[in-house]
PDB file of N, CA and C in Angstrom:
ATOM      1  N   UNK A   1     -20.480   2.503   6.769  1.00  0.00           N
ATOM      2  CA  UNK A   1     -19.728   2.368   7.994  1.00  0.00           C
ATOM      3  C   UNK A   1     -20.693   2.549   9.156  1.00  0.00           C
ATOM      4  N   UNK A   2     -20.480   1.739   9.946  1.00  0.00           N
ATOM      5  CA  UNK A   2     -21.564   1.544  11.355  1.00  0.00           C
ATOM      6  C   UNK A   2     -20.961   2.061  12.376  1.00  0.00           C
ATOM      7  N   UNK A   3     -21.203   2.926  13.628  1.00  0.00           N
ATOM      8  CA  UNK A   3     -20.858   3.335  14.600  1.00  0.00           C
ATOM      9  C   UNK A   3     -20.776   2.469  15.573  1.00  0.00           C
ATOM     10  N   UNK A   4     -19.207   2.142  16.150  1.00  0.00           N
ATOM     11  CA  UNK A   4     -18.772   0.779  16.754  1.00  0.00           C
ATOM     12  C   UNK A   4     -19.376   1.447  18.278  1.00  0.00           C
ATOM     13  N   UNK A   5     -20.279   0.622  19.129  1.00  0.00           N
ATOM     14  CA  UNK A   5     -21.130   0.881  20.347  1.00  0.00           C
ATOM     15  C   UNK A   5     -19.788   0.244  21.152  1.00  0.00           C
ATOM     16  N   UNK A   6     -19.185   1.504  22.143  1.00  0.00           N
ATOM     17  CA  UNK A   6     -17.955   1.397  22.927  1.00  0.00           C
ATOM     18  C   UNK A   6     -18.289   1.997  24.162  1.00  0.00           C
ATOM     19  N   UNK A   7     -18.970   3.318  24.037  1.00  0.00           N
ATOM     20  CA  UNK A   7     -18.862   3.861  25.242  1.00  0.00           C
ATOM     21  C   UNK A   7     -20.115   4.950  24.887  1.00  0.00           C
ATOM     22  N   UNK A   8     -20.931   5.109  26.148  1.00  0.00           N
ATOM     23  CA  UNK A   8     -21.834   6.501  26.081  1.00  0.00           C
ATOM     24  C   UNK A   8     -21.146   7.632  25.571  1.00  0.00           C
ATOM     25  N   UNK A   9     -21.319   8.727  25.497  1.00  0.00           N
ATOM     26  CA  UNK A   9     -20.255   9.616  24.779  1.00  0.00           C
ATOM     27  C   UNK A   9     -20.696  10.685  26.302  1.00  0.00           C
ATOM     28  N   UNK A  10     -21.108  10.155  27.141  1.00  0.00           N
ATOM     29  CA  UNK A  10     -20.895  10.950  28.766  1.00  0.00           C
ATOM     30  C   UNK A  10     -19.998  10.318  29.212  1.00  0.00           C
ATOM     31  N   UNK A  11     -19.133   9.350  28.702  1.00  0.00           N
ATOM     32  CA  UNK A  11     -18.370   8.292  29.410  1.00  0.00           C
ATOM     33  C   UNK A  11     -16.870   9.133  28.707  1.00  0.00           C
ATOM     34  N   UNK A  12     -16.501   9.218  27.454  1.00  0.00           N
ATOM     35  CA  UNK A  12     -16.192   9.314  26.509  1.00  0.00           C
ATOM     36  C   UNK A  12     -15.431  10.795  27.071  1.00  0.00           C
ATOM     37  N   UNK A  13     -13.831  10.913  27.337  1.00  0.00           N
ATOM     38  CA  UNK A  13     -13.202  12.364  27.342  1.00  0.00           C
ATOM     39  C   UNK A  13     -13.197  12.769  25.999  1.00  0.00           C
ATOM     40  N   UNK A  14     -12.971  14.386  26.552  1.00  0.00           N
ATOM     41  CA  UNK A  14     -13.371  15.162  25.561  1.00  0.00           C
ATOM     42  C   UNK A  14     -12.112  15.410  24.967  1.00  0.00           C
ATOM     43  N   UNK A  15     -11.748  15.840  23.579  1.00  0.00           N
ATOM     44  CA  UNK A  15     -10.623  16.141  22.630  1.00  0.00           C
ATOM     45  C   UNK A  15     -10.882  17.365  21.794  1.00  0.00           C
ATOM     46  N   UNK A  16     -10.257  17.963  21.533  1.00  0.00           N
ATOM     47  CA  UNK A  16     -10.103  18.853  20.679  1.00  0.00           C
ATOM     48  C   UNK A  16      -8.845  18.833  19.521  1.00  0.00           C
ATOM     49  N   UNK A  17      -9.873  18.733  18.301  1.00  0.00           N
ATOM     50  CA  UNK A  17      -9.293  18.588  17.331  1.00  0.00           C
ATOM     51  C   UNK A  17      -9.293  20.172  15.820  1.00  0.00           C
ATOM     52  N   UNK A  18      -7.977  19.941  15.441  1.00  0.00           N
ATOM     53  CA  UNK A  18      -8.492  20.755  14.742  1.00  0.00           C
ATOM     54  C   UNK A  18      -8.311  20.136  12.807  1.00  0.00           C
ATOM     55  N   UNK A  19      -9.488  20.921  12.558  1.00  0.00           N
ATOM     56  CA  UNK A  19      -9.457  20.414  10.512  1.00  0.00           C
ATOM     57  C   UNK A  19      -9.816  21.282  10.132  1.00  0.00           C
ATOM     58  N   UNK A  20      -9.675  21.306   8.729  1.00  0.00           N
ATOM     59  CA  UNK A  20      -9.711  22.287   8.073  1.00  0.00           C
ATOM     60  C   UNK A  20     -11.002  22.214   7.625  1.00  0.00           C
ATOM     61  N   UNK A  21     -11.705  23.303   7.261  1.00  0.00           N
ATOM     62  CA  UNK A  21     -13.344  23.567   7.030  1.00  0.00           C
ATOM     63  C   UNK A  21     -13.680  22.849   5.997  1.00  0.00           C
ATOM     64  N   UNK A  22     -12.431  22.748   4.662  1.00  0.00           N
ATOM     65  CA  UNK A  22     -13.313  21.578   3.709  1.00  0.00           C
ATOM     66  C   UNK A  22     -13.596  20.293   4.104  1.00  0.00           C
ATOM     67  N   UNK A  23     -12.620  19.955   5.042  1.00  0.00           N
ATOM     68  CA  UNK A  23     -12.942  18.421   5.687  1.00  0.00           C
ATOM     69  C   UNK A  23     -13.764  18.660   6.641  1.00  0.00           C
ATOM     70  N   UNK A  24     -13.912  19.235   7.445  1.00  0.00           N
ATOM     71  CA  UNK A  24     -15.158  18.773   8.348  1.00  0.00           C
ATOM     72  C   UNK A  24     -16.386  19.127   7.490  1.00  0.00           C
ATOM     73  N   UNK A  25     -16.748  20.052   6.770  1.00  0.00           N
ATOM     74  CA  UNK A  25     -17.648  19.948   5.523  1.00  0.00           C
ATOM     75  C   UNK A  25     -18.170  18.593   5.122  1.00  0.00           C
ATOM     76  N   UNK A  26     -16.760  17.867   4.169  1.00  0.00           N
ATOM     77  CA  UNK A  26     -16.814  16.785   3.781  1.00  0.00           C
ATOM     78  C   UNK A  26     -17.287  15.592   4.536  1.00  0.00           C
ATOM     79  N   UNK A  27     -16.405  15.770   5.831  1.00  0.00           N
ATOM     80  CA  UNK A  27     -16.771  14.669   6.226  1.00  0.00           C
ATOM     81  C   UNK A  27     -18.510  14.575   7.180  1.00  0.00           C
ATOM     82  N   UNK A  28     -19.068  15.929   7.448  1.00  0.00           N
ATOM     83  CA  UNK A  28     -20.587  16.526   7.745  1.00  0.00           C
ATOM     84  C   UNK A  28     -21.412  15.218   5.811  1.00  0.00           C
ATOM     85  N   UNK A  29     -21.288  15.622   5.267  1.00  0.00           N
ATOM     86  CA  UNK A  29     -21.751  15.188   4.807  1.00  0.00           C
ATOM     87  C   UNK A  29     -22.132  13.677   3.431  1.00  0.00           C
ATOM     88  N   UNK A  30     -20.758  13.141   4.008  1.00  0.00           N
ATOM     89  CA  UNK A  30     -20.605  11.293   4.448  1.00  0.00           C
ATOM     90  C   UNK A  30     -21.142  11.034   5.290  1.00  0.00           C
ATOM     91  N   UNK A  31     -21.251  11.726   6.765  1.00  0.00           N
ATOM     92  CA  UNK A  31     -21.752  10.787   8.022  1.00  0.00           C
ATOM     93  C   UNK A  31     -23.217  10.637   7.833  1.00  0.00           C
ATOM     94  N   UNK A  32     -24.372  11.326   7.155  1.00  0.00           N
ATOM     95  CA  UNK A  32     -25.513  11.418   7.197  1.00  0.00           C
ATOM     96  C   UNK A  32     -26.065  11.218   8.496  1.00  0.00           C
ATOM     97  N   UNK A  33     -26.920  10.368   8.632  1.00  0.00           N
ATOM     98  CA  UNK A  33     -27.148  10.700  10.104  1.00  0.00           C
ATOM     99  C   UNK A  33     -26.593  10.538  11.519  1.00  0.00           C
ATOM    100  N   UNK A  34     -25.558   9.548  11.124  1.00  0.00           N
ATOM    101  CA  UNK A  34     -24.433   9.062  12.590  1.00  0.00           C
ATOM    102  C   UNK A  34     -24.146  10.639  13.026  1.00  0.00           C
ATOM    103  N   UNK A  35     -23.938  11.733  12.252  1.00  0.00           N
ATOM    104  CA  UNK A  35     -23.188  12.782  12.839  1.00  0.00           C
ATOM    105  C   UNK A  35     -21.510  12.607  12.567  1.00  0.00           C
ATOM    106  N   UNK A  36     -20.994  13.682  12.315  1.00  0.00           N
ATOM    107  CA  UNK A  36     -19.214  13.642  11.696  1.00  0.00           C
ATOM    108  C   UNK A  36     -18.660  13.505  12.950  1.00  0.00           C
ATOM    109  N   UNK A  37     -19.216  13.677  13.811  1.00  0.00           N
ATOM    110  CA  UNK A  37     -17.926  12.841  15.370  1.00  0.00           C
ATOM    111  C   UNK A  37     -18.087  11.422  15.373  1.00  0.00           C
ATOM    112  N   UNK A  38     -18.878  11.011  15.037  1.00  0.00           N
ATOM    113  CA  UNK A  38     -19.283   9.524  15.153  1.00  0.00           C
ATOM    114  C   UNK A  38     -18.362   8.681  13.992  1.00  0.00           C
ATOM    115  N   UNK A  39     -18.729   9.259  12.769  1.00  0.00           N
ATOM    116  CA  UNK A  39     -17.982   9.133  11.832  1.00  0.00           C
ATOM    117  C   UNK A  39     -16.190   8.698  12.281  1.00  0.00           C
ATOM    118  N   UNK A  40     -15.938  10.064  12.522  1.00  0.00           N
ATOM    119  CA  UNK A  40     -14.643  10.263  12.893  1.00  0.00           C
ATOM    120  C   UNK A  40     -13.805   9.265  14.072  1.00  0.00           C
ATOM    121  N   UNK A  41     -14.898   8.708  15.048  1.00  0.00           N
ATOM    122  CA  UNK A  41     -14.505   7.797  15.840  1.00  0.00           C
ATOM    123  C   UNK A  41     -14.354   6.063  15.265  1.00  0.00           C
ATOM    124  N   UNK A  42     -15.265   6.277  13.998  1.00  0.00           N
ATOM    125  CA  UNK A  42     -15.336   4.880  13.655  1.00  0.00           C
ATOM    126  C   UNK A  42     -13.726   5.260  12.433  1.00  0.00           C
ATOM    127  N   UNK A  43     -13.442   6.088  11.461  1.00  0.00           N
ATOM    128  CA  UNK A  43     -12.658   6.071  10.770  1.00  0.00           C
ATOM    129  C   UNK A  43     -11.171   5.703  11.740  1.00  0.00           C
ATOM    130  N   UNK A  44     -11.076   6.474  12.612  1.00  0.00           N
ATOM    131  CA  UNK A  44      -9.893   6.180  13.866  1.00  0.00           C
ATOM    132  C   UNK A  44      -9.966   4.659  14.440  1.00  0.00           C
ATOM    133  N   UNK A  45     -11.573   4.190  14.719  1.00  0.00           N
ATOM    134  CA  UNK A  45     -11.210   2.996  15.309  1.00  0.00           C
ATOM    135  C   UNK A  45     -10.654   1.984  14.704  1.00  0.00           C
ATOM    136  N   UNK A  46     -11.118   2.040  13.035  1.00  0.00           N
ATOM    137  CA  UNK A  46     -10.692   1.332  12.226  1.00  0.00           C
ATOM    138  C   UNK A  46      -9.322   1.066  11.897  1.00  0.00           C
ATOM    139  N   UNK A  47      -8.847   2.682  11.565  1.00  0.00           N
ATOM    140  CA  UNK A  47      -6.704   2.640  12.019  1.00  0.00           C
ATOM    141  C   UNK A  47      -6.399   2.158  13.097  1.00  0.00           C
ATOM    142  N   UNK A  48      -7.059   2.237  14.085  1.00  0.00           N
ATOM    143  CA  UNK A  48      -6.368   1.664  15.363  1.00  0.00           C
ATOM    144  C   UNK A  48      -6.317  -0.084  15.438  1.00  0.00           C
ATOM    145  N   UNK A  49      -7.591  -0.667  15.081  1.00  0.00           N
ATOM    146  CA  UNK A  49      -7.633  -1.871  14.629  1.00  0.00           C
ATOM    147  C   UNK A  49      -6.803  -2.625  13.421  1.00  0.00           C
ATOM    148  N   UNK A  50      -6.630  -1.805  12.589  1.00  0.00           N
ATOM    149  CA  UNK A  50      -5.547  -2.494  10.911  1.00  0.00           C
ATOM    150  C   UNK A  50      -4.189  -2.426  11.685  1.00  0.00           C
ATOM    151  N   UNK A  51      -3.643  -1.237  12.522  1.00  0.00           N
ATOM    152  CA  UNK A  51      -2.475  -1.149  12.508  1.00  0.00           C
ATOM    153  C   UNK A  51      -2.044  -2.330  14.266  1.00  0.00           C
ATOM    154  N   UNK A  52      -3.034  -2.241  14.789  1.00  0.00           N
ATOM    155  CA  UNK A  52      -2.658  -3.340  16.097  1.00  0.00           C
ATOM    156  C   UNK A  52      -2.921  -5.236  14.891  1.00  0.00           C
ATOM    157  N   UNK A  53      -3.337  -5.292  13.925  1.00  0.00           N
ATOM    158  CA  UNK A  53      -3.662  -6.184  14.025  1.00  0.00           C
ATOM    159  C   UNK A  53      -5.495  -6.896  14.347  1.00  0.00           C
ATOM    160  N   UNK A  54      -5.869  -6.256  15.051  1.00  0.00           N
ATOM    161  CA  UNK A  54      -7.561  -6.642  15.356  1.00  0.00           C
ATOM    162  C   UNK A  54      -8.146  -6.677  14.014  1.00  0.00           C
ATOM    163  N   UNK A  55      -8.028  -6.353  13.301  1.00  0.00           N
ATOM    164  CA  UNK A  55      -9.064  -6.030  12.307  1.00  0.00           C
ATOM    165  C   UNK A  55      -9.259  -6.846  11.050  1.00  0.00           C
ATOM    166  N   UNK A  56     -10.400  -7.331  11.232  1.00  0.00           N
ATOM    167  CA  UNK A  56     -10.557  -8.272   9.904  1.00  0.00           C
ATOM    168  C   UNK A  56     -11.578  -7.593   9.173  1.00  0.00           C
ATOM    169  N   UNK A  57     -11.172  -7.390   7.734  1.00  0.00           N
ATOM    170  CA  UNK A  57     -12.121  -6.741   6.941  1.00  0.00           C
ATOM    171  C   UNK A  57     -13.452  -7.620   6.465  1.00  0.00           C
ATOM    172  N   UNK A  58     -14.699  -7.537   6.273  1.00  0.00           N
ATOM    173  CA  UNK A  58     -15.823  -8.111   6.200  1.00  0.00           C
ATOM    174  C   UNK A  58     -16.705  -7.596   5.000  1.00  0.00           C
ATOM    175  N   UNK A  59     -17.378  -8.042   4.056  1.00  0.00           N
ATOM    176  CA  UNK A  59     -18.105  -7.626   3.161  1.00  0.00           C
ATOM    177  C   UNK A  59     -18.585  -8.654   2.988  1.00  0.00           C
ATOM    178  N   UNK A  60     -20.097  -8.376   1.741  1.00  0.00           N
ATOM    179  CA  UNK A  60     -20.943  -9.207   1.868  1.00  0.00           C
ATOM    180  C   UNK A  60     -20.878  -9.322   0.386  1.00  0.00           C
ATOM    181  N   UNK A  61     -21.276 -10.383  -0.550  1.00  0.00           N
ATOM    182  CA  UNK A  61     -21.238 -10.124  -2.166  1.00  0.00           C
ATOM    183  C   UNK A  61     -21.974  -8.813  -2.959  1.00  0.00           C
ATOM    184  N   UNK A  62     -22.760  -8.660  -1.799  1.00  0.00           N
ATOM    185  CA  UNK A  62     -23.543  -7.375  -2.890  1.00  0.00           C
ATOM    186  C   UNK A  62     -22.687  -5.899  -2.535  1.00  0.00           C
ATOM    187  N   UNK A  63     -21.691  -5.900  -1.812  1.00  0.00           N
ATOM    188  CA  UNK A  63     -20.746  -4.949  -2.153  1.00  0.00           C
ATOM    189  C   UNK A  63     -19.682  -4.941  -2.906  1.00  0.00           C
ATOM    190  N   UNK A  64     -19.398  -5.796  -4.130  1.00  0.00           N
ATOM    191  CA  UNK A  64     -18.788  -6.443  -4.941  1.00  0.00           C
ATOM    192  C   UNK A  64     -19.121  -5.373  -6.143  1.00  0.00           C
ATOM    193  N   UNK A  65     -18.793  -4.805  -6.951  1.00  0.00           N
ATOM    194  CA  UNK A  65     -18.270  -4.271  -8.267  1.00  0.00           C
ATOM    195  C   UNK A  65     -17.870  -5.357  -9.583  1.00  0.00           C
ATOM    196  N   UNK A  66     -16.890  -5.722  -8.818  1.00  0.00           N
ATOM    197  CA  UNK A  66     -15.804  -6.563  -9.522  1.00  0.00           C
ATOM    198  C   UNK A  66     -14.869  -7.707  -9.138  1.00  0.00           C
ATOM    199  N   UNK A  67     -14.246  -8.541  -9.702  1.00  0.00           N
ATOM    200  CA  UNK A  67     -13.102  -8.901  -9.114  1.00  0.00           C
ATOM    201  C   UNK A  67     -12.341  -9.712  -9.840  1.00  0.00           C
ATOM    202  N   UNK A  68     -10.976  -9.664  -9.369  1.00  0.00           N
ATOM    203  CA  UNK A  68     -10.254 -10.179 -10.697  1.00  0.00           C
ATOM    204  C   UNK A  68      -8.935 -10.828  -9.882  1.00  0.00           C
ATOM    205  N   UNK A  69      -8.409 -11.311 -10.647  1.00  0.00           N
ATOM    206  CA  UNK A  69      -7.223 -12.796 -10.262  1.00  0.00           C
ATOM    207  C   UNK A  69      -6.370 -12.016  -9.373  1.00  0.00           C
ATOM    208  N   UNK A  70      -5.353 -12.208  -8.154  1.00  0.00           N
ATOM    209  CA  UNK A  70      -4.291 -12.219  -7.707  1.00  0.00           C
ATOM    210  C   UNK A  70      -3.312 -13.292  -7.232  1.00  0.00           C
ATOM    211  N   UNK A  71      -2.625 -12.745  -6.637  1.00  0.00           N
ATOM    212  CA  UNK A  71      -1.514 -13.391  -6.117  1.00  0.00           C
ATOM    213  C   UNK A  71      -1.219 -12.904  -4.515  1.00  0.00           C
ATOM    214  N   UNK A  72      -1.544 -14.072  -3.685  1.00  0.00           N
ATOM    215  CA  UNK A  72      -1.708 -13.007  -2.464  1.00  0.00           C
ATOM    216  C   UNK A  72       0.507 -13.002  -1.824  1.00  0.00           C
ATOM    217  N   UNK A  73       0.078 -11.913  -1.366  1.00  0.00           N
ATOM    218  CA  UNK A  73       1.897 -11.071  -1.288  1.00  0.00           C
ATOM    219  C   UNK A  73       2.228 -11.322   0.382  1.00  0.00           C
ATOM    220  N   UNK A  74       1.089 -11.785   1.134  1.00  0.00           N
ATOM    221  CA  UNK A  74       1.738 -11.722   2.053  1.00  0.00           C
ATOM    222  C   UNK A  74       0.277 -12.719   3.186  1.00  0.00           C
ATOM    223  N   UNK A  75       0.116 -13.004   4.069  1.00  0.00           N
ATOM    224  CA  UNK A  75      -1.401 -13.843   4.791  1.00  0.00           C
ATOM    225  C   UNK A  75      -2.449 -13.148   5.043  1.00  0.00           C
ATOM    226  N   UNK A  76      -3.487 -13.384   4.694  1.00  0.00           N
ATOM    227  CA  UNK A  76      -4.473 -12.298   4.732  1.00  0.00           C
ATOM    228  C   UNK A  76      -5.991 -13.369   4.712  1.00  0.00           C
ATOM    229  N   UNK A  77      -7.111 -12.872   5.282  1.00  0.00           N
ATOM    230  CA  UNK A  77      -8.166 -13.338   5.253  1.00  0.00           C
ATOM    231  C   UNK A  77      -9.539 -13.006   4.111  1.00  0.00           C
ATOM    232  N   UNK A  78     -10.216 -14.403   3.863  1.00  0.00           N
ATOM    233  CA  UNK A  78     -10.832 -13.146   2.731  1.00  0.00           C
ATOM    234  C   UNK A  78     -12.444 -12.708   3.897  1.00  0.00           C
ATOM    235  N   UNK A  79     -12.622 -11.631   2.408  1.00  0.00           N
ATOM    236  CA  UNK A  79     -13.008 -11.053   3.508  1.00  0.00           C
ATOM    237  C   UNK A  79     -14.526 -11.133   3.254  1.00  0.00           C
ATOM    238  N   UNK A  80     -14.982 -12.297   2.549  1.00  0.00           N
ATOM    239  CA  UNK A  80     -16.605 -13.243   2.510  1.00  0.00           C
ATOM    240  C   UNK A  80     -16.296 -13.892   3.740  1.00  0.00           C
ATOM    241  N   UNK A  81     -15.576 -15.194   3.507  1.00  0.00           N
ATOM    242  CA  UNK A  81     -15.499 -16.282   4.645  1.00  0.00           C
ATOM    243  C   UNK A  81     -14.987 -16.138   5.871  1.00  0.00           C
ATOM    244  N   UNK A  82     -14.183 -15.094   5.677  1.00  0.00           N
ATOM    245  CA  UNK A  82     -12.873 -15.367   7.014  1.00  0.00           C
ATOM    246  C   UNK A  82     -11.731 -16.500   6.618  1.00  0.00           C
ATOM    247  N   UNK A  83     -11.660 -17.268   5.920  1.00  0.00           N
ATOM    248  CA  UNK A  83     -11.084 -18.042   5.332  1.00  0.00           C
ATOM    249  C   UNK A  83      -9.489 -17.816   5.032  1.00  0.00           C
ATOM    250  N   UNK A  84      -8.223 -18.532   5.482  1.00  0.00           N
ATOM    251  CA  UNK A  84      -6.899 -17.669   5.366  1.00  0.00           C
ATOM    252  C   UNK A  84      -6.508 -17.935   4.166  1.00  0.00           C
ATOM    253  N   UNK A  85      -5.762 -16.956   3.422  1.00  0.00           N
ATOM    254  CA  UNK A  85      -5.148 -16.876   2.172  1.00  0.00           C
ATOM    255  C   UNK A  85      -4.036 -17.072   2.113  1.00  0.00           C
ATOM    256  N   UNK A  86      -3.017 -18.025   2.000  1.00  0.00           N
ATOM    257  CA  UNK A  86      -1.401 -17.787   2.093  1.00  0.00           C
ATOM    258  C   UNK A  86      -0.964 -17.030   1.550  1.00  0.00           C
ATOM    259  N   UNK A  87       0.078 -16.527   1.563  1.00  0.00           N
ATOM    260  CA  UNK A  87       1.115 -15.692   1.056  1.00  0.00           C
ATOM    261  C   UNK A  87       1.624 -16.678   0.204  1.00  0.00           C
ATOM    262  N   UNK A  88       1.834 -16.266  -1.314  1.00  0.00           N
ATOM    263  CA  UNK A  88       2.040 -17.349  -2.375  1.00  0.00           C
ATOM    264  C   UNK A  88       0.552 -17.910  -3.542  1.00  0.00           C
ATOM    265  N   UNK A  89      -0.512 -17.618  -2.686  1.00  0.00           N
ATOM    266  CA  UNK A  89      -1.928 -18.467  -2.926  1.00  0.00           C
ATOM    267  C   UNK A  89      -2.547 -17.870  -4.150  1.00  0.00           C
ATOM    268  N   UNK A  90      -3.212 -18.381  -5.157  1.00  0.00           N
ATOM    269  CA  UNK A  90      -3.968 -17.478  -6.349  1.00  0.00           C
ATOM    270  C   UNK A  90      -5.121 -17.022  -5.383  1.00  0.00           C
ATOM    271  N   UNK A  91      -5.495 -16.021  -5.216  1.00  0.00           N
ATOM    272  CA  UNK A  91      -6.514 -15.273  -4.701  1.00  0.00           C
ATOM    273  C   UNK A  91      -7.238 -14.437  -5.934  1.00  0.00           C
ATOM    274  N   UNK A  92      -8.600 -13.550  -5.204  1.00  0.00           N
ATOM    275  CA  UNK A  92      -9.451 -12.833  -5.921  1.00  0.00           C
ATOM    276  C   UNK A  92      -9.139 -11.201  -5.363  1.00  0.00           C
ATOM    277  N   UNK A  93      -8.508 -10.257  -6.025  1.00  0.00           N
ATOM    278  CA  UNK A  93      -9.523  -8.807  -5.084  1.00  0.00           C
ATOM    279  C   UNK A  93     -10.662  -8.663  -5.891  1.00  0.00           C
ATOM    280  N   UNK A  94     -11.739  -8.036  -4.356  1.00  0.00           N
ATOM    281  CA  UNK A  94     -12.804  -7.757  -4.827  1.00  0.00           C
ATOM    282  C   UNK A  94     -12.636  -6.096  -5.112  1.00  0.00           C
ATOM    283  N   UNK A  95     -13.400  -5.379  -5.945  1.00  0.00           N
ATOM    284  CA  UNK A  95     -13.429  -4.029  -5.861  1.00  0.00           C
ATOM    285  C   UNK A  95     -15.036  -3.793  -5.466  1.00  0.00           C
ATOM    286  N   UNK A  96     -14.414  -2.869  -4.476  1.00  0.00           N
ATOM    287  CA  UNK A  96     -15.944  -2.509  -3.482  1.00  0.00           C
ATOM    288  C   UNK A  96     -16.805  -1.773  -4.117  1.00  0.00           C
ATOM    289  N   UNK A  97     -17.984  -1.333  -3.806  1.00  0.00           N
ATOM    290  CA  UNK A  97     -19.182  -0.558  -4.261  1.00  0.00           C
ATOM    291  C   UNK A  97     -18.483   0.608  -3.607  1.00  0.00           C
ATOM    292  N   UNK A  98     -17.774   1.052  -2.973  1.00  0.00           N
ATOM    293  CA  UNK A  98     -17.116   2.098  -2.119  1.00  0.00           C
ATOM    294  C   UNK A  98     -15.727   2.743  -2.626  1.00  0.00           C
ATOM    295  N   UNK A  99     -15.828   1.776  -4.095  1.00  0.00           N
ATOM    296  CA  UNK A  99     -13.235   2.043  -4.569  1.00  0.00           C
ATOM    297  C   UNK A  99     -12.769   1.153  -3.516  1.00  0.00           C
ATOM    298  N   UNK A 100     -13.242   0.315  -2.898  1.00  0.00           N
ATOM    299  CA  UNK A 100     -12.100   0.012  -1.917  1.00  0.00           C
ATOM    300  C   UNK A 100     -11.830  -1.640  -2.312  1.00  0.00           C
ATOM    301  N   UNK A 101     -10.533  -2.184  -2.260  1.00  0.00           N
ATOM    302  CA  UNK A 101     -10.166  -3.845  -2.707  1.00  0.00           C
ATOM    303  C   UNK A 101      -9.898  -4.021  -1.462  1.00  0.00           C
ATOM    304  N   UNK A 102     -10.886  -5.636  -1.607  1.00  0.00           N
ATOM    305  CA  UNK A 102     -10.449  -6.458  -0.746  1.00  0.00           C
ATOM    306  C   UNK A 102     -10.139  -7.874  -1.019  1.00  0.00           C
ATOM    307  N   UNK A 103      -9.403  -8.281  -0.173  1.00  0.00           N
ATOM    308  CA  UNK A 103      -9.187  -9.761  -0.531  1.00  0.00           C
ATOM    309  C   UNK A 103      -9.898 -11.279  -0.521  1.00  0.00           C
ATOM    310  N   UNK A 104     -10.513 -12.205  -1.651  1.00  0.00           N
ATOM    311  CA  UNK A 104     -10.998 -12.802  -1.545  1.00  0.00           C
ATOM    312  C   UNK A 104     -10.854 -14.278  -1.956  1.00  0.00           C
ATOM    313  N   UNK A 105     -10.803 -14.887  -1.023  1.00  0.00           N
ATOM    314  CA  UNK A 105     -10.417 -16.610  -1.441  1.00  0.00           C
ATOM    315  C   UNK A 105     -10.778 -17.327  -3.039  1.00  0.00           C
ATOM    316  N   UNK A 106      -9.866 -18.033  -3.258  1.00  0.00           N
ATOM    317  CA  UNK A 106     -10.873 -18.436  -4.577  1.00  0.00           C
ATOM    318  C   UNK A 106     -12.087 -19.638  -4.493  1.00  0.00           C
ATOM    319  N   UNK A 107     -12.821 -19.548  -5.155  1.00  0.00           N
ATOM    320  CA  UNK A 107     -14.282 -20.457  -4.473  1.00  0.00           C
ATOM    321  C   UNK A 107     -15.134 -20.102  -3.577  1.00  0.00           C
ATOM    322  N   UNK A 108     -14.679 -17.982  -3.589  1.00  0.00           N
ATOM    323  CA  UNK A 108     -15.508 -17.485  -2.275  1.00  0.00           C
ATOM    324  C   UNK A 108     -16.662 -17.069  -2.639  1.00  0.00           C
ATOM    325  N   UNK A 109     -16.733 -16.596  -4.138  1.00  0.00           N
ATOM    326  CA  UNK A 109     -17.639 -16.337  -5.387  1.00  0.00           C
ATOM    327  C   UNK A 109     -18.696 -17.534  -6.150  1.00  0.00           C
ATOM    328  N   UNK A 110     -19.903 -16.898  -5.834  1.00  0.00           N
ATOM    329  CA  UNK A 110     -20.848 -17.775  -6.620  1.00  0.00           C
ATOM    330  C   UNK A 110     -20.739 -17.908  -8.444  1.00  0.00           C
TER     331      UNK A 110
END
């Protein structure tokens, strides 16, 4: 995960949040060097983007695991090409190097 360049963080009001010590732990040491606020701004920007709509998921083949037949349930993009998937369409999920599925056109795969 890359730290989305939005604002200086002198620009940036301040918040106070509170978590519990195993998670900020945890999440101290996922961020590696971005730092766990940075982290934390990109995990939020990302909800804020899926749930408005903005957000198109992106991967490259070498974050690929796996992938195996679907049925896509509803319109969705894959997420090699950008390419739209109907709702109805035989599609691919990919399973990420990360646990995470995403959706992928068929013919998006070498």
């Amino acid at each position: 995960m890359h730290t989305l360049t939005r604002t200086t963080t002198t620009e940036m009001e301040v918040t106070s949040i509170r978590l519990e010590r195993e998670l900020k732990e945890k999440l101290k040491g996922l961020s590696g060097n971005q730092g766990y606020q940075a982290l934390i701004r990109d995990i939020l920007w990302n909800y804020v983007q899926q749930k408005s709509g903005d957000y198109t998921q992106t991967a490259s083949p070498s974050d690929l695991r796996a992938s195996f037949p679907a049925i896509a349930q509803q319109d969705d993009r894959c997420a090699l090409t950008g390419k739209l998937i109907r709702s109805g369409d035989n599609m691919l999920l990919g399973y990420t190097t990360d646990g995470t599925l995403i959706p992928l056109s068929m013919g998006s795969l070498p």
